[in-house]
C-alpha atoms as a PDB file:
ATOM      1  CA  UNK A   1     -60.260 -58.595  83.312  1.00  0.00           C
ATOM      2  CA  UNK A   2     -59.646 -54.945  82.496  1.00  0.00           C
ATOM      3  CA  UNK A   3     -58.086 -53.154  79.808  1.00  0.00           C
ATOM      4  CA  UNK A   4     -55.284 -50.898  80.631  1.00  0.00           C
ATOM      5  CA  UNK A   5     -54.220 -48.117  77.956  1.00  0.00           C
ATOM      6  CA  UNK A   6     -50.571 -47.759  79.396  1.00  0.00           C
ATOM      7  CA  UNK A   7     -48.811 -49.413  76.673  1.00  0.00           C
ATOM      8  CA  UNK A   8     -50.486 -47.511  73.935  1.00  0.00           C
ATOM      9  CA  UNK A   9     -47.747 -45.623  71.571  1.00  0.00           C
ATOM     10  CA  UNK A  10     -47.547 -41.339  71.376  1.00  0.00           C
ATOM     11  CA  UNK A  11     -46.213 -38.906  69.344  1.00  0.00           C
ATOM     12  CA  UNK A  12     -46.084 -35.251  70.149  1.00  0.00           C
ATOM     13  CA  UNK A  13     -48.152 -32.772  68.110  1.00  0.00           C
ATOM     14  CA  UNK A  14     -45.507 -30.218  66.577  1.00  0.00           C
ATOM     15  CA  UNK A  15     -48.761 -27.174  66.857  1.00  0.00           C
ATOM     16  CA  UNK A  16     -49.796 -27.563  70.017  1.00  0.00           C
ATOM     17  CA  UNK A  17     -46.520 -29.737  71.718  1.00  0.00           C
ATOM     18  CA  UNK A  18     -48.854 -31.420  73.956  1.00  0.00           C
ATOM     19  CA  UNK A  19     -48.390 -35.877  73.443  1.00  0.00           C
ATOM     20  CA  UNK A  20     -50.931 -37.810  71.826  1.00  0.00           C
ATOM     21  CA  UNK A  21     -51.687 -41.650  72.014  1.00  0.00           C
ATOM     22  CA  UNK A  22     -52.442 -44.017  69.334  1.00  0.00           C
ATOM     23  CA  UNK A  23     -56.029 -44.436  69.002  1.00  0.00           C
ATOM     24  CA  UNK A  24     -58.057 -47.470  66.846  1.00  0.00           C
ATOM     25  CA  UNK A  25     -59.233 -45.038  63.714  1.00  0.00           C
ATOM     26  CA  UNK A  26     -55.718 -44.308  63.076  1.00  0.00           C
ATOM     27  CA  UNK A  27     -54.756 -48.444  63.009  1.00  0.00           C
ATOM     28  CA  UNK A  28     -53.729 -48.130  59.360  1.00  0.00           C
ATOM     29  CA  UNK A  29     -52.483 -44.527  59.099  1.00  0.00           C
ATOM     30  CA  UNK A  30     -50.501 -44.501  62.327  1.00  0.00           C
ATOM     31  CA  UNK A  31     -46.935 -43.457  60.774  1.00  0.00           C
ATOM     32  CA  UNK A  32     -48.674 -40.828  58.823  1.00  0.00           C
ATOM     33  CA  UNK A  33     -50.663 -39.204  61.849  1.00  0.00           C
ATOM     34  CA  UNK A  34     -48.639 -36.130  62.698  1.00  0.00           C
ATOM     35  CA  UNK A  35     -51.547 -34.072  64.575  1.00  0.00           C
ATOM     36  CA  UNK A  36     -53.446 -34.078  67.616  1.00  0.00           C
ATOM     37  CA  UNK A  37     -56.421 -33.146  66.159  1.00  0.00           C
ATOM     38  CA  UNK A  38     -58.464 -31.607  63.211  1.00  0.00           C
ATOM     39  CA  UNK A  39     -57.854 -27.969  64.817  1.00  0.00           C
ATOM     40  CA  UNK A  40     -53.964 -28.541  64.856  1.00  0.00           C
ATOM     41  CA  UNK A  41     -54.506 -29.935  61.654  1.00  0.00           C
ATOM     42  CA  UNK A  42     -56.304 -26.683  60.097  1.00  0.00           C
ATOM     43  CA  UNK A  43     -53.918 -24.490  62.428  1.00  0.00           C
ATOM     44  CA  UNK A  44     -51.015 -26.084  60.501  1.00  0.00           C
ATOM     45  CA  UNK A  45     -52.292 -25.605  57.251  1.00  0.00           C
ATOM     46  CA  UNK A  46     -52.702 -21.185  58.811  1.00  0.00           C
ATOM     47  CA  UNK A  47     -49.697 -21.207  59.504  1.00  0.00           C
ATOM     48  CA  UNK A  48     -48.327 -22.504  55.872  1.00  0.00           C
ATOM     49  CA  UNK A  49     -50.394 -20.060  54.462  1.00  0.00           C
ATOM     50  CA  UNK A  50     -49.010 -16.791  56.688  1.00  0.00           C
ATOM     51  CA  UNK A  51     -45.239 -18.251  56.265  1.00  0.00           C
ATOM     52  CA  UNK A  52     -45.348 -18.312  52.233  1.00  0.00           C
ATOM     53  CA  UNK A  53     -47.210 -14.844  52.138  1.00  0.00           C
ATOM     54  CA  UNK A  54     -43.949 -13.278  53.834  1.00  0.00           C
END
């Protein structure tokens, strides 16, 4: 029997638009996951920073 990953859920990273699937270290924090990754993450947190300095 394999496994299939098609009916895994996504979400679309707001920094880098590209979709992003659920994956099993996010199990508990799924609702709460809004990046792609640790660099969109960090990017996010640039771009905070630049907005408020205006």
């Amino acid at each position: 029997m394999t496994h299939h990953k098609q009916h895994l859920e996504s979400k679309l990273c707001p920094i880098c638009l590209r979709p992003f699937n659920w994956r099993k270290k996010w199990q508990r924090d799924w609702p709460n996951v809004k990046y792609c990754s640790k660099r969109c993450q960090s990017n996010a947190k640039n771009l905070n920073k630049f907005e408020t300095q205006k």
